[in-house]
PDB file of N, CA and C in Angstrom:
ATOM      1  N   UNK A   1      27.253  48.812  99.756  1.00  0.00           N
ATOM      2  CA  UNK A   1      28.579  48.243  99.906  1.00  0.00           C
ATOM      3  C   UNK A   1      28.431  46.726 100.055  1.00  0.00           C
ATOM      4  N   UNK A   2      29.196  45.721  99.341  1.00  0.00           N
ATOM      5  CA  UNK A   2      28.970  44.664  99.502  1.00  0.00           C
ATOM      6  C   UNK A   2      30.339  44.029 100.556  1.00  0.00           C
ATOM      7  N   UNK A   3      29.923  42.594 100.715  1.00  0.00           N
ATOM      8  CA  UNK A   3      30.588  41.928 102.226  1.00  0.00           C
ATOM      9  C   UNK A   3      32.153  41.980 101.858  1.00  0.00           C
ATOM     10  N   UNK A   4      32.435  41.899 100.876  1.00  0.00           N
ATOM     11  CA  UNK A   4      33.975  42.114 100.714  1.00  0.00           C
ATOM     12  C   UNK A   4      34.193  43.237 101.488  1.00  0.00           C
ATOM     13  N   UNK A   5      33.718  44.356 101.237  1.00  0.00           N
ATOM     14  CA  UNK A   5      34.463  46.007 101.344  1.00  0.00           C
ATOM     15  C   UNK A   5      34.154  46.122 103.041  1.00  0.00           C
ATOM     16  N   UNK A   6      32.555  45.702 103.243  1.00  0.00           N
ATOM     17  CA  UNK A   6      32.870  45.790 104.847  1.00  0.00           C
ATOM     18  C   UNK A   6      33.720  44.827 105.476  1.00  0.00           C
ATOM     19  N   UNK A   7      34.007  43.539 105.521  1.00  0.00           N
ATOM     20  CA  UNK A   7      35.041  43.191 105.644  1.00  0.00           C
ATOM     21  C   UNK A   7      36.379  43.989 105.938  1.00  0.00           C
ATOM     22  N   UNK A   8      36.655  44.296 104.603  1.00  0.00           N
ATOM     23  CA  UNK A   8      37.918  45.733 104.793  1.00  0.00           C
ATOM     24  C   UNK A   8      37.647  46.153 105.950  1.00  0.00           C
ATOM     25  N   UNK A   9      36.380  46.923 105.769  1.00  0.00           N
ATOM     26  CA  UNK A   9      36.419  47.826 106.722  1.00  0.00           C
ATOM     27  C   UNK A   9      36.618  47.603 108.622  1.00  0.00           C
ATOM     28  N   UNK A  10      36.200  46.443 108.057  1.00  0.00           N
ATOM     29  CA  UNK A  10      35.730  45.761 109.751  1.00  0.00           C
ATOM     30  C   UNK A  10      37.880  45.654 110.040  1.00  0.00           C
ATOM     31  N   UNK A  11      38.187  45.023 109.160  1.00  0.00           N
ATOM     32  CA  UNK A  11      40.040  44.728 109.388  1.00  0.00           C
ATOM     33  C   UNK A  11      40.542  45.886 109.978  1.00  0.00           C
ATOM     34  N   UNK A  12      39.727  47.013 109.166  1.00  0.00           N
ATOM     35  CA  UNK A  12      40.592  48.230 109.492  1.00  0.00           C
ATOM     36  C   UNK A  12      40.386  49.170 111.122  1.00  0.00           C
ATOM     37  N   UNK A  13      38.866  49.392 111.141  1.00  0.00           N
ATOM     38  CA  UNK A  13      37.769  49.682 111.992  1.00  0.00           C
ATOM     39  C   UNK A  13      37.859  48.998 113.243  1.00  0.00           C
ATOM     40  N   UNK A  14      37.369  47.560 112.876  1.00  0.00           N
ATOM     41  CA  UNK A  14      36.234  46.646 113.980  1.00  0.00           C
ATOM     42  C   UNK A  14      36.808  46.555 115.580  1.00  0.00           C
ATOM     43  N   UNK A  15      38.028  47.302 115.491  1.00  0.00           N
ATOM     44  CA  UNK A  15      38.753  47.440 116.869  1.00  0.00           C
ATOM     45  C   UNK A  15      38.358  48.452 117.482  1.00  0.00           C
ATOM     46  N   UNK A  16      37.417  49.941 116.903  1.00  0.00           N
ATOM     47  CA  UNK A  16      36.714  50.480 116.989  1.00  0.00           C
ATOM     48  C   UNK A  16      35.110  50.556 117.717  1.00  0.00           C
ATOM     49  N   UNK A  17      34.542  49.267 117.622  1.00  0.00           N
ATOM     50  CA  UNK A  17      33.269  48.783 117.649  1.00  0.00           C
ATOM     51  C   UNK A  17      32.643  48.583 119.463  1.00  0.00           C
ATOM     52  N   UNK A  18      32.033  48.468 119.689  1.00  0.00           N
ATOM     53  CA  UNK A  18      31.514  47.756 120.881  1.00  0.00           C
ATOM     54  C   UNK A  18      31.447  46.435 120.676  1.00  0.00           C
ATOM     55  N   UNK A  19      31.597  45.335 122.088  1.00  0.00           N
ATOM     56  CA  UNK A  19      31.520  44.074 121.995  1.00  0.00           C
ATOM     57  C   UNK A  19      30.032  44.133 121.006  1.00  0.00           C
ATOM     58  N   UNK A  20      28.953  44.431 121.702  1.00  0.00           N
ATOM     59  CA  UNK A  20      28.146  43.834 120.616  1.00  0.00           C
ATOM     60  C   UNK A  20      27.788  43.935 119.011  1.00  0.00           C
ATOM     61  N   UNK A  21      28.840  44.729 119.205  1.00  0.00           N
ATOM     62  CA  UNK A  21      28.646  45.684 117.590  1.00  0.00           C
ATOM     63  C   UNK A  21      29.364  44.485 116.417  1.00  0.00           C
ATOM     64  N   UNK A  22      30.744  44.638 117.685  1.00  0.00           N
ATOM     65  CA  UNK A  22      31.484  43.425 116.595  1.00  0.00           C
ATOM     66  C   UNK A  22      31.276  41.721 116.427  1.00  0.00           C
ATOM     67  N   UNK A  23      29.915  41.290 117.814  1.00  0.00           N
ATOM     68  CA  UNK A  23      29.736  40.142 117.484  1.00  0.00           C
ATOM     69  C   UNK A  23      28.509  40.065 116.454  1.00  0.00           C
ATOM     70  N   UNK A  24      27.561  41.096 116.264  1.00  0.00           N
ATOM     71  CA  UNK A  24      26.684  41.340 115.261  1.00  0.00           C
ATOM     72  C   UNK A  24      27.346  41.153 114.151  1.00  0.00           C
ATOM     73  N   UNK A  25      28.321  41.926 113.841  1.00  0.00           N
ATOM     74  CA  UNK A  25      29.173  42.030 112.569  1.00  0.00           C
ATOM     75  C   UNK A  25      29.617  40.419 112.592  1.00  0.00           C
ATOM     76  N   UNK A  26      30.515  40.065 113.315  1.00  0.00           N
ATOM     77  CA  UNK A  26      30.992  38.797 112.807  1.00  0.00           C
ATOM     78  C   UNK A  26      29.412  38.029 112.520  1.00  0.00           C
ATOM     79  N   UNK A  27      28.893  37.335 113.521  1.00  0.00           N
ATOM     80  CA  UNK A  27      27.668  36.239 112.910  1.00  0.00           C
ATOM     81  C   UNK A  27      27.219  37.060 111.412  1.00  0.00           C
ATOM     82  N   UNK A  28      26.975  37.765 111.356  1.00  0.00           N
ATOM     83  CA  UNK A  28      26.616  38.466 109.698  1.00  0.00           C
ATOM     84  C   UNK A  28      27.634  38.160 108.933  1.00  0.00           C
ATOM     85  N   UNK A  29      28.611  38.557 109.191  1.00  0.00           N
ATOM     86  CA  UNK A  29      29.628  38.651 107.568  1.00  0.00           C
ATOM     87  C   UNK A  29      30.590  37.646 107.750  1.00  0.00           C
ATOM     88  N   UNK A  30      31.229  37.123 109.150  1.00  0.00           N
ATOM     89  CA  UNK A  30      31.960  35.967 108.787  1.00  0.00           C
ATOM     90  C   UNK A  30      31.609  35.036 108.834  1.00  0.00           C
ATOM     91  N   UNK A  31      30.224  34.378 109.567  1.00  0.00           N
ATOM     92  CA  UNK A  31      29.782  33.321 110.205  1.00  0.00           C
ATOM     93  C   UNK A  31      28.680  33.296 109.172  1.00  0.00           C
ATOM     94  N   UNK A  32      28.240  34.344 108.403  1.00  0.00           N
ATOM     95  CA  UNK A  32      27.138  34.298 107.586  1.00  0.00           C
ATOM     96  C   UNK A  32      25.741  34.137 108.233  1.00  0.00           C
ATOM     97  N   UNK A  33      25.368  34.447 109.148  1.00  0.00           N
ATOM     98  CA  UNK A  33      23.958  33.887 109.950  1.00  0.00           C
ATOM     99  C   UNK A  33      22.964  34.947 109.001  1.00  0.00           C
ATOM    100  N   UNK A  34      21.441  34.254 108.959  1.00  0.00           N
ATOM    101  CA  UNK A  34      20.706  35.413 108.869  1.00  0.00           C
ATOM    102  C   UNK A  34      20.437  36.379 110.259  1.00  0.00           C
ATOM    103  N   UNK A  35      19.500  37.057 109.651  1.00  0.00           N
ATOM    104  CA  UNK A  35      19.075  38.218 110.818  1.00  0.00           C
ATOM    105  C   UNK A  35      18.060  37.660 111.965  1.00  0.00           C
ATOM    106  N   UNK A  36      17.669  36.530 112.036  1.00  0.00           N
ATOM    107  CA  UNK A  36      16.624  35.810 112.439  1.00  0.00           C
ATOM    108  C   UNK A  36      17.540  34.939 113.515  1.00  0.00           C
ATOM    109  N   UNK A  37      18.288  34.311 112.722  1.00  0.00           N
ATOM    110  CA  UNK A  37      19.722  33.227 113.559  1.00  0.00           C
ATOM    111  C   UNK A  37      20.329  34.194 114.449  1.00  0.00           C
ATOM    112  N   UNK A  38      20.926  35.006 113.942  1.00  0.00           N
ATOM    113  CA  UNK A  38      21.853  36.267 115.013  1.00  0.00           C
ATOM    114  C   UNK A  38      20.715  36.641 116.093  1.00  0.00           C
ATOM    115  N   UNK A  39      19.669  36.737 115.706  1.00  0.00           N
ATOM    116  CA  UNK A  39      18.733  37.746 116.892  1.00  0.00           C
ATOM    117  C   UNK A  39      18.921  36.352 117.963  1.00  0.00           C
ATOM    118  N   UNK A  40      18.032  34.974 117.489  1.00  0.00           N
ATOM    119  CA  UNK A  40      18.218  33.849 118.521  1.00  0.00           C
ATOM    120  C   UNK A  40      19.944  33.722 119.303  1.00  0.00           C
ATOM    121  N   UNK A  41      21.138  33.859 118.705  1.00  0.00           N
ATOM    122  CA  UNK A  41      22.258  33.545 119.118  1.00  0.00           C
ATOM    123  C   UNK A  41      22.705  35.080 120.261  1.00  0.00           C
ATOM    124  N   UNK A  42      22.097  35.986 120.012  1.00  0.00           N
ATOM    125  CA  UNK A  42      22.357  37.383 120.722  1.00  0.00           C
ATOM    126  C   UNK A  42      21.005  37.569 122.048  1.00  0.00           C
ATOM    127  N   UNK A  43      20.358  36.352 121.436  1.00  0.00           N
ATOM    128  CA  UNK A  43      19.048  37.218 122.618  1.00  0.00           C
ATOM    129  C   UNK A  43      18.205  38.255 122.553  1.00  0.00           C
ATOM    130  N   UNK A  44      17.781  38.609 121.071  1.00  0.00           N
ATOM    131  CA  UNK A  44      17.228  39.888 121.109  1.00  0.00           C
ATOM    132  C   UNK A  44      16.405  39.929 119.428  1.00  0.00           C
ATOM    133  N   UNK A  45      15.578  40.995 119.267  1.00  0.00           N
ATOM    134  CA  UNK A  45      15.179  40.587 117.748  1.00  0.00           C
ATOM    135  C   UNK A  45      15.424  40.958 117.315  1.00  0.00           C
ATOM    136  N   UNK A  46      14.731  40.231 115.923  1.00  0.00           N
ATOM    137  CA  UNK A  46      15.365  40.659 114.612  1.00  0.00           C
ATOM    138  C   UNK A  46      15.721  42.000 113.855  1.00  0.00           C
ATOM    139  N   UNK A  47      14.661  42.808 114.551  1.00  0.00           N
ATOM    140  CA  UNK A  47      14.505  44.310 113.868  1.00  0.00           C
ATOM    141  C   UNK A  47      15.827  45.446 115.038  1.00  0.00           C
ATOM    142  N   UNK A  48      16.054  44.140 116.442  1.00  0.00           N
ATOM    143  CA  UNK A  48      17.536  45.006 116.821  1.00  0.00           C
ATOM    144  C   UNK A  48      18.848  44.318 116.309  1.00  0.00           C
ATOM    145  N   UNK A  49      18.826  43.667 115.772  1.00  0.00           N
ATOM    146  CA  UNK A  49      20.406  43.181 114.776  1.00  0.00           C
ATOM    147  C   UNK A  49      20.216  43.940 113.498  1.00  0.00           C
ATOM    148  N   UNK A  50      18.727  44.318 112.988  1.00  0.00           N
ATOM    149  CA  UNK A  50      18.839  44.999 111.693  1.00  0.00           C
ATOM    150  C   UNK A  50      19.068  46.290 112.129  1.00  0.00           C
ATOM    151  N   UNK A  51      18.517  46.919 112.934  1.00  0.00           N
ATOM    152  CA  UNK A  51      19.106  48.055 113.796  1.00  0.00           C
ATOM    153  C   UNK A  51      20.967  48.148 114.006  1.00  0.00           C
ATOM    154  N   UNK A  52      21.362  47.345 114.398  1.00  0.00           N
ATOM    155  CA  UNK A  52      22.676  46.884 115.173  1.00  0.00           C
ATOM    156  C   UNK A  52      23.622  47.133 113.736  1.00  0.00           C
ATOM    157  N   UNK A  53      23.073  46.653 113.345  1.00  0.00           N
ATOM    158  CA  UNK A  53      23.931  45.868 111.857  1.00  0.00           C
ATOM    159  C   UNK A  53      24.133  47.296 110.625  1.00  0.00           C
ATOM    160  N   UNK A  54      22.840  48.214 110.756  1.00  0.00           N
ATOM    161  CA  UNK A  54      23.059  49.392 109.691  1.00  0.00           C
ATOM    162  C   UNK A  54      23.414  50.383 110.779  1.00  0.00           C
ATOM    163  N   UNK A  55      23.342  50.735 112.057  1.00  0.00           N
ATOM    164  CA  UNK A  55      24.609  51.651 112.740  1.00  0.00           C
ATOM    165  C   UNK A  55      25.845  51.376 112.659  1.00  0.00           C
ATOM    166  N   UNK A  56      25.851  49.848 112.587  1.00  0.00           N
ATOM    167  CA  UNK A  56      27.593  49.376 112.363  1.00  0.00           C
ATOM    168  C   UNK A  56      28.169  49.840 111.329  1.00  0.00           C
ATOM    169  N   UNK A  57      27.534  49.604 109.988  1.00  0.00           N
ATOM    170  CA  UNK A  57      27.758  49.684 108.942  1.00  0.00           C
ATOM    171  C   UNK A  57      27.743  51.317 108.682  1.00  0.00           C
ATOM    172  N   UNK A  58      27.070  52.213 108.920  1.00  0.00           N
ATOM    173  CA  UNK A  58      27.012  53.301 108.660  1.00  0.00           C
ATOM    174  C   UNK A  58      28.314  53.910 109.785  1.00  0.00           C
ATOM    175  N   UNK A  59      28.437  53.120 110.824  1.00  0.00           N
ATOM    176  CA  UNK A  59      29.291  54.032 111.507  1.00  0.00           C
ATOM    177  C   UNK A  59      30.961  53.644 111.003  1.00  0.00           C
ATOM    178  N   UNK A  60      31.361  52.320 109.744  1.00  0.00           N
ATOM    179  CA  UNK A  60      32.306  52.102 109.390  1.00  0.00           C
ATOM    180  C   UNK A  60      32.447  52.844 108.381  1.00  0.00           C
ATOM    181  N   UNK A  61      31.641  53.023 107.749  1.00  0.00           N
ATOM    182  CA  UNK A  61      31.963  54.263 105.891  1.00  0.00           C
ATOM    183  C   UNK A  61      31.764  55.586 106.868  1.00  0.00           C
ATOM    184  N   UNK A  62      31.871  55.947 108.026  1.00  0.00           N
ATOM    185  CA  UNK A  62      31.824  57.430 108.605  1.00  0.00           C
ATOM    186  C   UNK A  62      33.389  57.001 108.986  1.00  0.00           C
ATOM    187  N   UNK A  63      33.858  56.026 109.752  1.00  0.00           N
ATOM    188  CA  UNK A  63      34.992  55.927 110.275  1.00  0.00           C
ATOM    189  C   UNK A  63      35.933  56.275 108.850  1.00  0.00           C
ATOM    190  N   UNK A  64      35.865  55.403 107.641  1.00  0.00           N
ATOM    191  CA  UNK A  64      36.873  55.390 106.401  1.00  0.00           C
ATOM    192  C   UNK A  64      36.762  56.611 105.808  1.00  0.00           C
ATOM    193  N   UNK A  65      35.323  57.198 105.428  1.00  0.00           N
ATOM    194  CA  UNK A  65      34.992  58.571 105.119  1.00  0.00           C
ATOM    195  C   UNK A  65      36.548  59.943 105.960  1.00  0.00           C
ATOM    196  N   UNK A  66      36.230  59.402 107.122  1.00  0.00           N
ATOM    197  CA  UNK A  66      37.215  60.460 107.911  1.00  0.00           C
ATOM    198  C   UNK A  66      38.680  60.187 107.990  1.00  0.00           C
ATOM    199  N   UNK A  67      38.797  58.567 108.303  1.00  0.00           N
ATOM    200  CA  UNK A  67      40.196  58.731 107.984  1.00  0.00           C
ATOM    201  C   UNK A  67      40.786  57.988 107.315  1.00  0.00           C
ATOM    202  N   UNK A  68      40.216  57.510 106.160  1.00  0.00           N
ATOM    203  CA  UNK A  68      40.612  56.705 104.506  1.00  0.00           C
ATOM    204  C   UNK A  68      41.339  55.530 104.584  1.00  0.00           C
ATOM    205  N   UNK A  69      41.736  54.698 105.606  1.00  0.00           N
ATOM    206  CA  UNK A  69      43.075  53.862 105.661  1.00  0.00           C
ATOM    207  C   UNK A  69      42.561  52.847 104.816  1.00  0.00           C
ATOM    208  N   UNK A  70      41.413  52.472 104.206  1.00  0.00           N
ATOM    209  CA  UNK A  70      40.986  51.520 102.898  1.00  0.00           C
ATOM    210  C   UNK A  70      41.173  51.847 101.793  1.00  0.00           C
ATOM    211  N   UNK A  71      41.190  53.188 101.872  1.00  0.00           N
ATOM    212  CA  UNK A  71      41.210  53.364 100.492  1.00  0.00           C
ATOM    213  C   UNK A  71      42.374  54.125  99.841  1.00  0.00           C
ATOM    214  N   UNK A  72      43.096  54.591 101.183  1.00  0.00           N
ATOM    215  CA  UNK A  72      44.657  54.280 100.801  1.00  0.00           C
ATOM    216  C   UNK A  72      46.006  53.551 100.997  1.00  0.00           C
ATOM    217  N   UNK A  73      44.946  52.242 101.651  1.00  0.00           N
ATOM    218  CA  UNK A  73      45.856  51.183 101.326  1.00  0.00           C
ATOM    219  C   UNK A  73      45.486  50.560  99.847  1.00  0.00           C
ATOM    220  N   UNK A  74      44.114  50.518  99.218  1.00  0.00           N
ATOM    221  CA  UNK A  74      44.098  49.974  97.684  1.00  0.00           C
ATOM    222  C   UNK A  74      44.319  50.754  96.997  1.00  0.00           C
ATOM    223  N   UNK A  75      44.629  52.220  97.245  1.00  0.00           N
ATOM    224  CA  UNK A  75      45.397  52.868  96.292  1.00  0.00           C
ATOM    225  C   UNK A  75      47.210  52.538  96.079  1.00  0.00           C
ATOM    226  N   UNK A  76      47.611  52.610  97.123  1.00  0.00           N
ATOM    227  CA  UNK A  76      48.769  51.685  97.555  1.00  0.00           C
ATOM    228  C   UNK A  76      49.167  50.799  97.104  1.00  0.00           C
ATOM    229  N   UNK A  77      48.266  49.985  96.993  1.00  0.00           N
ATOM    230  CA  UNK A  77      48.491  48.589  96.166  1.00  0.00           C
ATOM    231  C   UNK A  77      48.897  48.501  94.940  1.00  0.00           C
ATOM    232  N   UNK A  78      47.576  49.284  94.308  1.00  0.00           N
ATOM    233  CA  UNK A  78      47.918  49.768  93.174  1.00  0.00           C
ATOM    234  C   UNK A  78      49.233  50.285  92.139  1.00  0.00           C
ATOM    235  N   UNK A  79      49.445  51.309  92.657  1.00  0.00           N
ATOM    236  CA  UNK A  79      50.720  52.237  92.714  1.00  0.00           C
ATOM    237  C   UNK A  79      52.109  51.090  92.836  1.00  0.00           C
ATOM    238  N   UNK A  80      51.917  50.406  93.894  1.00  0.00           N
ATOM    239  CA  UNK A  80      52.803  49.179  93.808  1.00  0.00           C
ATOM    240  C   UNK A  80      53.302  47.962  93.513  1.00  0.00           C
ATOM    241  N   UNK A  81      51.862  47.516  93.000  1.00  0.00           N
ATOM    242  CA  UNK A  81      51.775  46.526  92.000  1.00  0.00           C
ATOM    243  C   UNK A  81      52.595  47.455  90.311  1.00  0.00           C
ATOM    244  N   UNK A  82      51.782  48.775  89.948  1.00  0.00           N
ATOM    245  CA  UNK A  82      52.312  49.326  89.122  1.00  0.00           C
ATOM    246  C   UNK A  82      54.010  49.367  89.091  1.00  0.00           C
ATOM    247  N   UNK A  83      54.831  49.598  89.847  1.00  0.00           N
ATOM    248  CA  UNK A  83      56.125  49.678  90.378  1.00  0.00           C
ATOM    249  C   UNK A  83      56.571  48.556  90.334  1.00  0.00           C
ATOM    250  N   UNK A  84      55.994  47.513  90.743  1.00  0.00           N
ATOM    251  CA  UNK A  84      56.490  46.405  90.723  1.00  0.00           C
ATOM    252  C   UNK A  84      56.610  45.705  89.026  1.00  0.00           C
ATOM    253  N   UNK A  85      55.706  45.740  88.211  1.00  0.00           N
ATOM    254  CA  UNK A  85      55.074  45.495  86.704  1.00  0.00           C
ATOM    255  C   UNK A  85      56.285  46.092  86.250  1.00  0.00           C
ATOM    256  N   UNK A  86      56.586  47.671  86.221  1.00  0.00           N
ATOM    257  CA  UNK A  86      57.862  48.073  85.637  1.00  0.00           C
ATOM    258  C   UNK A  86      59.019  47.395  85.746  1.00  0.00           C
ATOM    259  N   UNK A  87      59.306  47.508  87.467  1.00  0.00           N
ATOM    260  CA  UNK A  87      60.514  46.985  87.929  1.00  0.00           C
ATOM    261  C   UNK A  87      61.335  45.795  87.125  1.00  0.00           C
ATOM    262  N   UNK A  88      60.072  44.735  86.772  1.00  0.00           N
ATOM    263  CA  UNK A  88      60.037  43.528  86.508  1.00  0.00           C
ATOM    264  C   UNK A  88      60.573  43.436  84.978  1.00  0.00           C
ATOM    265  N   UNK A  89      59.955  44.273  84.078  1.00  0.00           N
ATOM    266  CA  UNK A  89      60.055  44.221  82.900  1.00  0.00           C
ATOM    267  C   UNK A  89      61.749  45.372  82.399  1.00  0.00           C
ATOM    268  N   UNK A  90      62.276  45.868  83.766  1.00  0.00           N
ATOM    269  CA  UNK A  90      64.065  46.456  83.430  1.00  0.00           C
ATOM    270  C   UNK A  90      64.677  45.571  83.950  1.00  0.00           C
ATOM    271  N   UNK A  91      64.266  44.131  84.459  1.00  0.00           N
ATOM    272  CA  UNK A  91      65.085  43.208  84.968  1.00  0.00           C
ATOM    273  C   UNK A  91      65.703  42.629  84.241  1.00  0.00           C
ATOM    274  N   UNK A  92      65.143  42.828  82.534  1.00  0.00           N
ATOM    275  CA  UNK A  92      65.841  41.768  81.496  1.00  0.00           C
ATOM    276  C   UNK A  92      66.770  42.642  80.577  1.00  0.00           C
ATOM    277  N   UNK A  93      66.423  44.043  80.973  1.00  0.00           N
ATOM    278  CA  UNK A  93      66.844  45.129  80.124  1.00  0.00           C
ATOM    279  C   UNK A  93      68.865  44.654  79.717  1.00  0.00           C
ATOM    280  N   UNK A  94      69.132  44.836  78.832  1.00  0.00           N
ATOM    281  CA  UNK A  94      70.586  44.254  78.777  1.00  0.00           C
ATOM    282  C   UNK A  94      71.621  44.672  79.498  1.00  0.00           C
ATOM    283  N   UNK A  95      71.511  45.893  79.719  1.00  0.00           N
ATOM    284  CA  UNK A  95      72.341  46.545  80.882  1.00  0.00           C
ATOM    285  C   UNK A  95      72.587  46.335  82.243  1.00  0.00           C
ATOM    286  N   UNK A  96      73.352  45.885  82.647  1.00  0.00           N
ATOM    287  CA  UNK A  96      73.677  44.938  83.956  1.00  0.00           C
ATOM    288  C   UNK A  96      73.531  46.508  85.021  1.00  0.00           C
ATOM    289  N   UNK A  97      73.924  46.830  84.856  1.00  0.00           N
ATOM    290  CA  UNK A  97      73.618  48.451  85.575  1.00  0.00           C
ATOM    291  C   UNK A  97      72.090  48.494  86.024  1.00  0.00           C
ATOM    292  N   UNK A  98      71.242  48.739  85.149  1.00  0.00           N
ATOM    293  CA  UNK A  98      69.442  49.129  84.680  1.00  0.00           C
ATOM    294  C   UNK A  98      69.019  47.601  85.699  1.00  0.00           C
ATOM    295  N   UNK A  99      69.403  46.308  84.965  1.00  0.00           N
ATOM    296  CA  UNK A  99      68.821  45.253  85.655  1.00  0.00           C
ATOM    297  C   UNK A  99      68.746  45.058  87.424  1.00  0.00           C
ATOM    298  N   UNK A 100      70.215  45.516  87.289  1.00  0.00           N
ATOM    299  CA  UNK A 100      70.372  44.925  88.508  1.00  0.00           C
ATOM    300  C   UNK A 100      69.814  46.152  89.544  1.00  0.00           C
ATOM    301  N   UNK A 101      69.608  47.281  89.499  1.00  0.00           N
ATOM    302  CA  UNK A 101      68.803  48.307  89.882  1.00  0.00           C
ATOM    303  C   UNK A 101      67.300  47.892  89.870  1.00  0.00           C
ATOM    304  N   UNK A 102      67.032  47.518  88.618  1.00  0.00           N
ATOM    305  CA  UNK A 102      65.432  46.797  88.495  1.00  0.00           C
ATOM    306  C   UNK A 102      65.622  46.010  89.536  1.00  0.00           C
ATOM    307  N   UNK A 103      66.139  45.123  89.693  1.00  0.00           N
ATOM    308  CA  UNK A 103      66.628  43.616  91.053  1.00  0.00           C
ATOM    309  C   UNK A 103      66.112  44.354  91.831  1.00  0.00           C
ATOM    310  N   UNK A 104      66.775  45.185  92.784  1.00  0.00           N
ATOM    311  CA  UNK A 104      66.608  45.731  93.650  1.00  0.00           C
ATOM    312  C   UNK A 104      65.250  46.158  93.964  1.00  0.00           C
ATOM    313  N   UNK A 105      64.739  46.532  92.927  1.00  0.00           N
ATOM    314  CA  UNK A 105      63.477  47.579  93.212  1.00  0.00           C
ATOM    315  C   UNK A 105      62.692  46.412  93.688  1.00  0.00           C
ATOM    316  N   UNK A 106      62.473  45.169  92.394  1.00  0.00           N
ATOM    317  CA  UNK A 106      61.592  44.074  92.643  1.00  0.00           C
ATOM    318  C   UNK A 106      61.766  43.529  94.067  1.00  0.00           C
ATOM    319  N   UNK A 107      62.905  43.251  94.826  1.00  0.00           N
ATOM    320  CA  UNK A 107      62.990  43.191  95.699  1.00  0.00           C
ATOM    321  C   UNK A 107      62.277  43.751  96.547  1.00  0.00           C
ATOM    322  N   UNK A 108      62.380  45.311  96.747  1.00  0.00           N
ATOM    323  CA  UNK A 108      62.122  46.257  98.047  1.00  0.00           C
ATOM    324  C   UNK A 108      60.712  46.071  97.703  1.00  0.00           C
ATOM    325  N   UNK A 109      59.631  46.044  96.358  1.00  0.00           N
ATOM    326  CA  UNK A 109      58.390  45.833  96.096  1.00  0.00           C
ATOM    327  C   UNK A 109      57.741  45.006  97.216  1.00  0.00           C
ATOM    328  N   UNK A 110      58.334  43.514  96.562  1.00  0.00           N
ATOM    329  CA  UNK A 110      58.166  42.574  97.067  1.00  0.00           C
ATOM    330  C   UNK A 110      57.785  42.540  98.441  1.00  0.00           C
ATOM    331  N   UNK A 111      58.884  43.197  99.431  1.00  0.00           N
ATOM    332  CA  UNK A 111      58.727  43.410 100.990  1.00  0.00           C
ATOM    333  C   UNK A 111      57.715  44.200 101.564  1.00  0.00           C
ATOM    334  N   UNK A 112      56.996  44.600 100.626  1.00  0.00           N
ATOM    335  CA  UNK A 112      56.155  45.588 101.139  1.00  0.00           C
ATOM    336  C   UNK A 112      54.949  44.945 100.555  1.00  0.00           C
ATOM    337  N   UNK A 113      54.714  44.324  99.712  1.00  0.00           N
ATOM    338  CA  UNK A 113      53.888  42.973  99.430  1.00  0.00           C
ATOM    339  C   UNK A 113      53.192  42.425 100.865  1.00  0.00           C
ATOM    340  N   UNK A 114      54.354  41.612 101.717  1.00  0.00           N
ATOM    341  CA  UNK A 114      54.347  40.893 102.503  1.00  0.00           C
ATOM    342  C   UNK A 114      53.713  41.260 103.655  1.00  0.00           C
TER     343      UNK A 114
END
């Protein structure tokens, strides 16, 4: 899994974590440290942040594994971006009826965008 997706996961998860779990995680993926920097900034070595760092990680694809909220929020997206693409393209439709229904939809899309 690359740092984008744990990321996700951490948004979704990392409220989940132990303090040290989630300051491992941050110096790694937001702060970017190596494993060498984090061990000096945590107090501890390198082979326990590499420790630290693949329980974290393994215990976030067990967390999404069980209860999906990543991967059905980018399915979500999807689906609504799709909805939205339609919506957009009956907005010009000539029928003031069809359009202005399209309006609407693009609208309610939109809010759920946000």
């Amino acid at each position: 899994m690359d740092a984008l997706e744990m990321s996700l996961l951490y948004d979704y998860y990392g409220g989940m974590l132990t303090d040290k779990q989630r300051q491992c995680f941050d110096l790694r993926y937001n702060q970017d440290l190596s494993l060498g920097e984090i061990a000096q900034v945590m107090d501890v070595s390198r082979q326990a942040v590499c420790d630290n760092l693949t329980r974290t990680e393994a215990l976030l694809r067990k967390m999404e594994e069980n209860i999906g909220c990543v991967s059905r929020d980018l399915k979500n997206r999807k689906l609504l971006k799709s909805i939205l693409d339609a919506a957009k393209r009956l907005e010009t439709y000539p029928d003031k009826t069809v359009s202005g229904l399209a309006g609407q939809i693009v609208a309610a899309a939109q809010g759920f965008e946000e």
